[in-house]
C-alpha atoms as a PDB file:
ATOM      1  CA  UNK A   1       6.518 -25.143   5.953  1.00  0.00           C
ATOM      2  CA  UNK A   2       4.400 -25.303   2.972  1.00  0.00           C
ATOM      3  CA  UNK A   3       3.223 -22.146   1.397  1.00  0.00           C
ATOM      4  CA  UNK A   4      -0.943 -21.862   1.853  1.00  0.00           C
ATOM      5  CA  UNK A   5      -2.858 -21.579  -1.420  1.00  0.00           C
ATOM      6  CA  UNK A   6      -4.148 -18.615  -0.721  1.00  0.00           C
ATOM      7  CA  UNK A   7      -1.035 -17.416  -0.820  1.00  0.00           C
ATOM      8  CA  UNK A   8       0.134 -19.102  -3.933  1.00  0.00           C
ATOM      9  CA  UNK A   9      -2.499 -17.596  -5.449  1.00  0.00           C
ATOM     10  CA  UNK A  10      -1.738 -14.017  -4.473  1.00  0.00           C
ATOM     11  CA  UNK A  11       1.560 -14.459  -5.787  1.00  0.00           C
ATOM     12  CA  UNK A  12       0.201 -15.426  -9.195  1.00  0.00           C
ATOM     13  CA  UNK A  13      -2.016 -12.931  -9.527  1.00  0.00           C
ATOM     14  CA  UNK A  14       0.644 -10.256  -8.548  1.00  0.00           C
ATOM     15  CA  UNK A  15       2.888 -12.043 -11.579  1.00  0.00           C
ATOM     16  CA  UNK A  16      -0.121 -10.952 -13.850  1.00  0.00           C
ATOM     17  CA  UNK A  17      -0.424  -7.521 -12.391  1.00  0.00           C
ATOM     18  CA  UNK A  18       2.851  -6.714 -12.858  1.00  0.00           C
ATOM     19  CA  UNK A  19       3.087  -8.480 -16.307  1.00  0.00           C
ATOM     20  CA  UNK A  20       0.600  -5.932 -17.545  1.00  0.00           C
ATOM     21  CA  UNK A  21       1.766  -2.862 -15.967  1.00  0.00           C
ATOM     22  CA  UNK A  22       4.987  -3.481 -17.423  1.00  0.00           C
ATOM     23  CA  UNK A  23       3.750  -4.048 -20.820  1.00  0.00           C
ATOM     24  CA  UNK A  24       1.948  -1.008 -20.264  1.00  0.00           C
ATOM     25  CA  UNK A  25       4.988   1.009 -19.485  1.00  0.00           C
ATOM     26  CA  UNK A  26       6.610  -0.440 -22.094  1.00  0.00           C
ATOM     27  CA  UNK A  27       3.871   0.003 -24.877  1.00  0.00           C
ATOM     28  CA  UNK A  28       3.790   4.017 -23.892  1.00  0.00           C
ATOM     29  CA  UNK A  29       7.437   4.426 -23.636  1.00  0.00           C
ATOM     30  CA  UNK A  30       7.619   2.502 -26.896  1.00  0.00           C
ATOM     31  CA  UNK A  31       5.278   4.668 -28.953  1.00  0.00           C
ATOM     32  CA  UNK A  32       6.854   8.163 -27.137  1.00  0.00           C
ATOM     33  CA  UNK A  33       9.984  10.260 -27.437  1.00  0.00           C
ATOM     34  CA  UNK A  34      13.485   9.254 -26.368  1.00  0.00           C
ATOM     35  CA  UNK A  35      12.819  11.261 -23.185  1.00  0.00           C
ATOM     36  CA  UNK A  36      10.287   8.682 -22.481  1.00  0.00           C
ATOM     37  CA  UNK A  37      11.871   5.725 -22.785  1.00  0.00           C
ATOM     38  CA  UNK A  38      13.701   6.955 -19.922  1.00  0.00           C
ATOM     39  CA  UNK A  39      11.059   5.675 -17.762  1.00  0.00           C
ATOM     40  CA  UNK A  40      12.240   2.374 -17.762  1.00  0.00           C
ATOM     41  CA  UNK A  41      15.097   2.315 -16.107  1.00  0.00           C
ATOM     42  CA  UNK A  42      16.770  -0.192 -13.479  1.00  0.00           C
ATOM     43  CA  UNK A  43      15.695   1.751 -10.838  1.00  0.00           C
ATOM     44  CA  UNK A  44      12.266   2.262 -12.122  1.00  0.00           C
ATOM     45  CA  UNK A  45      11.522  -1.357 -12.686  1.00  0.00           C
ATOM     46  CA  UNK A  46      12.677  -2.809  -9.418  1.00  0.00           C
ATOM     47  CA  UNK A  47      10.672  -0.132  -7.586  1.00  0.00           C
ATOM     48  CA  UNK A  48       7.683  -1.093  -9.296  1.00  0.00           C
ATOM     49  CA  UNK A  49       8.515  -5.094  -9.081  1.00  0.00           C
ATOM     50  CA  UNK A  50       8.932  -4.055  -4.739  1.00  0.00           C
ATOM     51  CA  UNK A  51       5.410  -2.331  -5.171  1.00  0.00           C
ATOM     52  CA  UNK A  52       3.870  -5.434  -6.785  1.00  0.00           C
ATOM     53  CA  UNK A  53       4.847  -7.887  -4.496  1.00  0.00           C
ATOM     54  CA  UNK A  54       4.387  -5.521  -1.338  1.00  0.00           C
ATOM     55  CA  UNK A  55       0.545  -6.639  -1.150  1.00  0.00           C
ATOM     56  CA  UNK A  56       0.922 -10.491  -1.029  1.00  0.00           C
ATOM     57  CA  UNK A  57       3.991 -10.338   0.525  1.00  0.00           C
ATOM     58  CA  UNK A  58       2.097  -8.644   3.381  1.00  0.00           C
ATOM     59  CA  UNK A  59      -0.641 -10.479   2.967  1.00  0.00           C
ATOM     60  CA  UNK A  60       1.479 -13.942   3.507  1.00  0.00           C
ATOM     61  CA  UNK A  61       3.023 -12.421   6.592  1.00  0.00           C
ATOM     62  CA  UNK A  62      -1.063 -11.864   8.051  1.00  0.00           C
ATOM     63  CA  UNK A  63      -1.546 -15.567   7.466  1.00  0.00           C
ATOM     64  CA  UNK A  64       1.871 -16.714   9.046  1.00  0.00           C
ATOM     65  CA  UNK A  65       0.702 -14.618  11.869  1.00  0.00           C
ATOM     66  CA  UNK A  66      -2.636 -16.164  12.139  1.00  0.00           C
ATOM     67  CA  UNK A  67      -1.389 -19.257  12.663  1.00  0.00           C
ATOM     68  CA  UNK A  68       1.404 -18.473  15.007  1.00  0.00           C
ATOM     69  CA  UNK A  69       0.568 -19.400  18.762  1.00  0.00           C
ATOM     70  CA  UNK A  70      -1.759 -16.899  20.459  1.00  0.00           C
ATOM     71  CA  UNK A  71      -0.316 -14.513  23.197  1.00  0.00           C
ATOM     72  CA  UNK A  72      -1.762 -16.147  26.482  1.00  0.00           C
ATOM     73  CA  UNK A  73      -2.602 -12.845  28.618  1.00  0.00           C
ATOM     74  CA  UNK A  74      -4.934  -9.793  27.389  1.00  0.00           C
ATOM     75  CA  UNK A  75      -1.437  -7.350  27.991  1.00  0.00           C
ATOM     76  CA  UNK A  76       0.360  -9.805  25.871  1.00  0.00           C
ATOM     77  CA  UNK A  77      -2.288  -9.575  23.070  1.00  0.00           C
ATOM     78  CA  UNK A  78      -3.101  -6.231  22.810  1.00  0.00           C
ATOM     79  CA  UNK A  79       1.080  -5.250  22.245  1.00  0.00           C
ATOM     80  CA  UNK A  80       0.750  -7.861  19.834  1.00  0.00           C
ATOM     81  CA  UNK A  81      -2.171  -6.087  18.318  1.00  0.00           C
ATOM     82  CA  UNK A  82      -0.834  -3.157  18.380  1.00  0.00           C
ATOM     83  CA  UNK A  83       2.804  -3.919  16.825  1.00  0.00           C
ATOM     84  CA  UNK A  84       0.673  -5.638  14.232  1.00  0.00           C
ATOM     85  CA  UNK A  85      -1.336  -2.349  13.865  1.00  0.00           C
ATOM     86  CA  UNK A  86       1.677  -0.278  13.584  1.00  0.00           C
ATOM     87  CA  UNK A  87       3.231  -2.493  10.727  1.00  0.00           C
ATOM     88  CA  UNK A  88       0.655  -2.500   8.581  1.00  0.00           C
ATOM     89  CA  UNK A  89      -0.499   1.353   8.822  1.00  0.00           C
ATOM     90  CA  UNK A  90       2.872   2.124   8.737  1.00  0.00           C
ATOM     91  CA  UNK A  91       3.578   0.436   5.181  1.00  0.00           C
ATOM     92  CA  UNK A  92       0.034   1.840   3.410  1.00  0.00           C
ATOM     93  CA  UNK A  93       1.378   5.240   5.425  1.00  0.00           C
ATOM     94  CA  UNK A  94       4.677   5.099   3.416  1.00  0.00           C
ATOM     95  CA  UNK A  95       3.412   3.893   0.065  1.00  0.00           C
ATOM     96  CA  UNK A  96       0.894   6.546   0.080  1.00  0.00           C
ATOM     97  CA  UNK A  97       3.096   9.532   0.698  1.00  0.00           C
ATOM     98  CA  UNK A  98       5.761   7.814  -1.550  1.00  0.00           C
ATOM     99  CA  UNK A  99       3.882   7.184  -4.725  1.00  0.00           C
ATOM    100  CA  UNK A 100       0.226   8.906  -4.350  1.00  0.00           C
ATOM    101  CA  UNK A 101       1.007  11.771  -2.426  1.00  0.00           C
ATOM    102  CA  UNK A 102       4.538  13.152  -3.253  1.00  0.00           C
ATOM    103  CA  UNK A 103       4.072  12.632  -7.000  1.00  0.00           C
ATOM    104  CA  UNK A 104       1.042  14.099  -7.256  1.00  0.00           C
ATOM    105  CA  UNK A 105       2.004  17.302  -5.534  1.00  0.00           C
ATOM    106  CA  UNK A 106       5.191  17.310  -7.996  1.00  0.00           C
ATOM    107  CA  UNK A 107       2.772  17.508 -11.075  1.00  0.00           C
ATOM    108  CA  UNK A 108       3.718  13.959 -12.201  1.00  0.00           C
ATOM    109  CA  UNK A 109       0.374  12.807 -12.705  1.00  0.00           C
ATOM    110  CA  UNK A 110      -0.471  15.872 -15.151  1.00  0.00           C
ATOM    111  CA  UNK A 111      -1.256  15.263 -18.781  1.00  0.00           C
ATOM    112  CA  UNK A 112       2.199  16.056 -20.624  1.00  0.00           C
ATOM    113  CA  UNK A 113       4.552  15.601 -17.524  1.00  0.00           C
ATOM    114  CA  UNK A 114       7.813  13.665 -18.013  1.00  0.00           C
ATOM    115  CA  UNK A 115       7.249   9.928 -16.515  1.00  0.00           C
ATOM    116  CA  UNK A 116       3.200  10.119 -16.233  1.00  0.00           C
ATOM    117  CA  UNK A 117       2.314   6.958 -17.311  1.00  0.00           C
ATOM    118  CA  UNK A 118       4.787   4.970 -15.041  1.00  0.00           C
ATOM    119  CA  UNK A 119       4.201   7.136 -12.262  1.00  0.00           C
ATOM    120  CA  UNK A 120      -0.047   6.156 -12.490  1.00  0.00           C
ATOM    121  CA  UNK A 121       1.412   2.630 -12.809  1.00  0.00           C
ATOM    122  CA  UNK A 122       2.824   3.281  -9.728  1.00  0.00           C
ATOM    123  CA  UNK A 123       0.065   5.179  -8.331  1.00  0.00           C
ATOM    124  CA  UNK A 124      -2.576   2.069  -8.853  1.00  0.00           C
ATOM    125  CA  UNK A 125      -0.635  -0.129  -7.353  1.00  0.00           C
ATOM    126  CA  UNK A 126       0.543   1.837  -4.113  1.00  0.00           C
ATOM    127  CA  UNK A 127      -3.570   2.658  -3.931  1.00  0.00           C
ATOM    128  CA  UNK A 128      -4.526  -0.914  -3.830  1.00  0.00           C
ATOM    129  CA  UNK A 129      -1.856  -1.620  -1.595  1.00  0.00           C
ATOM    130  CA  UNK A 130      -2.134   1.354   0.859  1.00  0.00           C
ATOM    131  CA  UNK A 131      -6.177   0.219   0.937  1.00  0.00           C
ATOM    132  CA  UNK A 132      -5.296  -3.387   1.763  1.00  0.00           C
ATOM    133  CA  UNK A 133      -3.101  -2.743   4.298  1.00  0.00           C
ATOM    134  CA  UNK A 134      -5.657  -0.415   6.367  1.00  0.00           C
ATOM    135  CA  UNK A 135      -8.292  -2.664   6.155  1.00  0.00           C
ATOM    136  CA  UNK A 136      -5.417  -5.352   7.985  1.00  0.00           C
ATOM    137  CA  UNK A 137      -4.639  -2.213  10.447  1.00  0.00           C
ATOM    138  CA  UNK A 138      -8.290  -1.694  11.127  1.00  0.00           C
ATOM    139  CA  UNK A 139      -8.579  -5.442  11.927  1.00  0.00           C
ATOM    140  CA  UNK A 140      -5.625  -5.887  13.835  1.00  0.00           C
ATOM    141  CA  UNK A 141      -7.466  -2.678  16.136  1.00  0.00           C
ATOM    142  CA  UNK A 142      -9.641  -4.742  17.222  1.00  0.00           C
ATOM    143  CA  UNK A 143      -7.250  -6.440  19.620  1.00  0.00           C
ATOM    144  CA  UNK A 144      -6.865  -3.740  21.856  1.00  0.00           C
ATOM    145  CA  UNK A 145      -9.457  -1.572  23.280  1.00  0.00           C
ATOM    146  CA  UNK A 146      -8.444   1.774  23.272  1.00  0.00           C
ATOM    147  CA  UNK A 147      -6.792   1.212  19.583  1.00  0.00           C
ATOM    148  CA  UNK A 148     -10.152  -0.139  18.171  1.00  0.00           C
ATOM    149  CA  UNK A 149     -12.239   2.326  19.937  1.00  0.00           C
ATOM    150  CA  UNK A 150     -10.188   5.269  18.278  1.00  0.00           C
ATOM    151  CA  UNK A 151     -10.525   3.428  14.760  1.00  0.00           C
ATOM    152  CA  UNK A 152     -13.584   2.465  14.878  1.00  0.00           C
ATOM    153  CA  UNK A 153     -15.325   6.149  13.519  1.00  0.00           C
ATOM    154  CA  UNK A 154     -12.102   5.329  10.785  1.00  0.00           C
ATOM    155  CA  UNK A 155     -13.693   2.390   9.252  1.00  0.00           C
ATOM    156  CA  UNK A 156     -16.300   4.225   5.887  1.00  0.00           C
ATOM    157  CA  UNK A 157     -13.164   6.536   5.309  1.00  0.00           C
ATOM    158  CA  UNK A 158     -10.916   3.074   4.751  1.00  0.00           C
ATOM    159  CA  UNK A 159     -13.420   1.768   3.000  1.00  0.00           C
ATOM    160  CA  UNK A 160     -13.960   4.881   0.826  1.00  0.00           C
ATOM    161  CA  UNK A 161     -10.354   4.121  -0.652  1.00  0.00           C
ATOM    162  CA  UNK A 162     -11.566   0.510  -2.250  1.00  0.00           C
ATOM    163  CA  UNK A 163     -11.346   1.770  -6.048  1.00  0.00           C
ATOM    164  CA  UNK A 164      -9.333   4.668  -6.085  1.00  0.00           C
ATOM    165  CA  UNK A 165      -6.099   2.188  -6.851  1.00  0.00           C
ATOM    166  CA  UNK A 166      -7.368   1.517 -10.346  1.00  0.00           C
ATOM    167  CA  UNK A 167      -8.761   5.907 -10.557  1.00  0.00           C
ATOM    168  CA  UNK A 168      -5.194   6.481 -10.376  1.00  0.00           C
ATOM    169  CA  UNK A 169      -3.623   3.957 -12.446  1.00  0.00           C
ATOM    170  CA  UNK A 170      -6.075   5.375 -15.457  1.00  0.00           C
ATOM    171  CA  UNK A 171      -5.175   8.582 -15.143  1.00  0.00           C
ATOM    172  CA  UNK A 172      -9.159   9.966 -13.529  1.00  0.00           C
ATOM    173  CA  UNK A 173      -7.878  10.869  -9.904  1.00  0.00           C
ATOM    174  CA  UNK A 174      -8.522  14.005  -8.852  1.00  0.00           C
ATOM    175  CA  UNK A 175      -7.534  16.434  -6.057  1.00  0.00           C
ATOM    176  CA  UNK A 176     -10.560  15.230  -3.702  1.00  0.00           C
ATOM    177  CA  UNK A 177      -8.832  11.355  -4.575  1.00  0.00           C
ATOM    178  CA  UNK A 178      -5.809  12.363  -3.373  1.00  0.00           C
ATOM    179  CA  UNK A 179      -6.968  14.164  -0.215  1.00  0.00           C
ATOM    180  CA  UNK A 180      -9.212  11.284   0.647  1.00  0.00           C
ATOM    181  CA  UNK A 181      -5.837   9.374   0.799  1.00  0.00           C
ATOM    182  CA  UNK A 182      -3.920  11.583   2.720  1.00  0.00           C
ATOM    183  CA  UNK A 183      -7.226  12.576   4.968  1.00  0.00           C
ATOM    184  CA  UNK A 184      -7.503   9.223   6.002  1.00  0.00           C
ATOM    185  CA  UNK A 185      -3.850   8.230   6.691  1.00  0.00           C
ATOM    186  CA  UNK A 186      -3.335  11.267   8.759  1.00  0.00           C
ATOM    187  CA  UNK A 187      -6.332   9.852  10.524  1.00  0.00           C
ATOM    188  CA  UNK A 188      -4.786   6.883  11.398  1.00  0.00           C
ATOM    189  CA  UNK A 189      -2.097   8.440  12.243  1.00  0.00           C
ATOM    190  CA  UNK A 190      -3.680  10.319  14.717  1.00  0.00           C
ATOM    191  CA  UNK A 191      -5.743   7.052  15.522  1.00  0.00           C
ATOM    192  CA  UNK A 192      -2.790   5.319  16.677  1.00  0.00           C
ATOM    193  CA  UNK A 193      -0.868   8.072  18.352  1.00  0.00           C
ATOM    194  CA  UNK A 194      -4.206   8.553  20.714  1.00  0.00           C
ATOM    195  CA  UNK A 195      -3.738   4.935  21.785  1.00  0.00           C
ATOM    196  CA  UNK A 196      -0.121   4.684  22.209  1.00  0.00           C
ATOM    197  CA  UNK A 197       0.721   3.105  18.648  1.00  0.00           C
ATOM    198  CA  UNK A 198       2.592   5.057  16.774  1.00  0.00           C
ATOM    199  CA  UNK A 199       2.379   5.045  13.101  1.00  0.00           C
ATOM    200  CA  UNK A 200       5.494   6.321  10.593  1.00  0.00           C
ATOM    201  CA  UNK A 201       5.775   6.498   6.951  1.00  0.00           C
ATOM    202  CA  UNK A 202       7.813   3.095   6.079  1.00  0.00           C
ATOM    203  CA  UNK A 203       8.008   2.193   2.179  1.00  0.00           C
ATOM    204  CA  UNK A 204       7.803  -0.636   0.741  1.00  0.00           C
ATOM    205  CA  UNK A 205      11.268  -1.955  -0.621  1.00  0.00           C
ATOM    206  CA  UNK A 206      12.491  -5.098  -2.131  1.00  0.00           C
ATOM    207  CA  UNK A 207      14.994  -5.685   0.479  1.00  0.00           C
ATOM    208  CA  UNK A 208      12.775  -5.475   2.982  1.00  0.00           C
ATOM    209  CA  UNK A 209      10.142  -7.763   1.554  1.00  0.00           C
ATOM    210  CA  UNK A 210      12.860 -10.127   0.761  1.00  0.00           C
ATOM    211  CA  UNK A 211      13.690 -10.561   4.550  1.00  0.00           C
END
């Protein structure tokens, strides 16, 4: 099956992304202390590479999706909303706490704190993915009555999120950024749980973006 431009497009544009949030690692380590350069490690760079290529990757699966054969009966399509729901809210759930979230409440975003500048790398990229995954959740709600109903008061908080990817990445987040995040995942959450979809924290990894 060939891959859809769209799609080939993503993936070049993710290339770029990640080109220049490595260089910019790389340039801040570079000009630091020895205790930066241990920034960019192994570890660090595959977790970022995962984080890059979380979006299209995602965004490839939606399209796959799209054109996969419709469930015939409305029970059949609203599960399939919903598992579609799940997955999505799930992953923008998971890369929130993981990178936004957690890291934040560790002091890793502060001016002067060992690994700042690769952890706002991180932090950018995990808000522009965690934002384009809702906006799939809050789509695949639609499919299901009771799910779409309970998102629907959901949809200017999502939207609300559109931006703060690149606030983070610079550094000019602050505490109301990072609640709006959390605010508005626990809402979905809660969304989900009042409709029978549950929704968990699941990261992003390479191996499972790879599969």
């Amino acid at each position: 099956m060939s891959v859809p431009t769209t799609v080939r497009f993503r993936r070049a544009l993710t290339a770029v992304v990640l080109s220049t949030a490595l260089l910019a690692g790389a340039t801040a380590c570079g000009s630091g202390g020895g205790a930066q350069r241990e920034e960019l490690s192994a570890a660090s760079m595959g977790e970022l590479a995962a984080l890059a290529a979380a979006e299209p990757a995602a965004a490839e699966a939606d399209e796959r999706a799209a054109v996969t054969p419709s469930p015939s009966t409305s029970a059949e399509k609203q599960k399939f909303a919903k598992t579609r729901f799940v997955a999505n809210a799930s992953l923008a759930a998971g890369a929130t706490y993981q990178w936004i979230v957690k890291p934040y409440r560790e002091g890793k975003f502060k001016k002067g704190a060992k690994g700042r500048t690769f952890a706002l790398i991180k932090a950018g990229l995990a808000g522009a993915f965690a934002y384009n995954r809702l906006k799939a959740a809050a789509d695949n709600a639609k499919g299901d009555p009771l799910l779409s109903k309970a998102m629907a008061p959901l949809t200017a908080g999502i939207e609300s999120l559109k931006g703060l990817g690149s606030k983070l990445r610079k550094g000019e987040a602050g505490d109301a950024d990072i609640s709006s995040f959390d605010d508005v995942i626990n809402s979905v959450k809660e969304a989900g749980r009042s409709a029978g979809a549950e929704v968990t924290n699941k990261v992003p990894s390479a191996s499972q973006l790879g599969g």
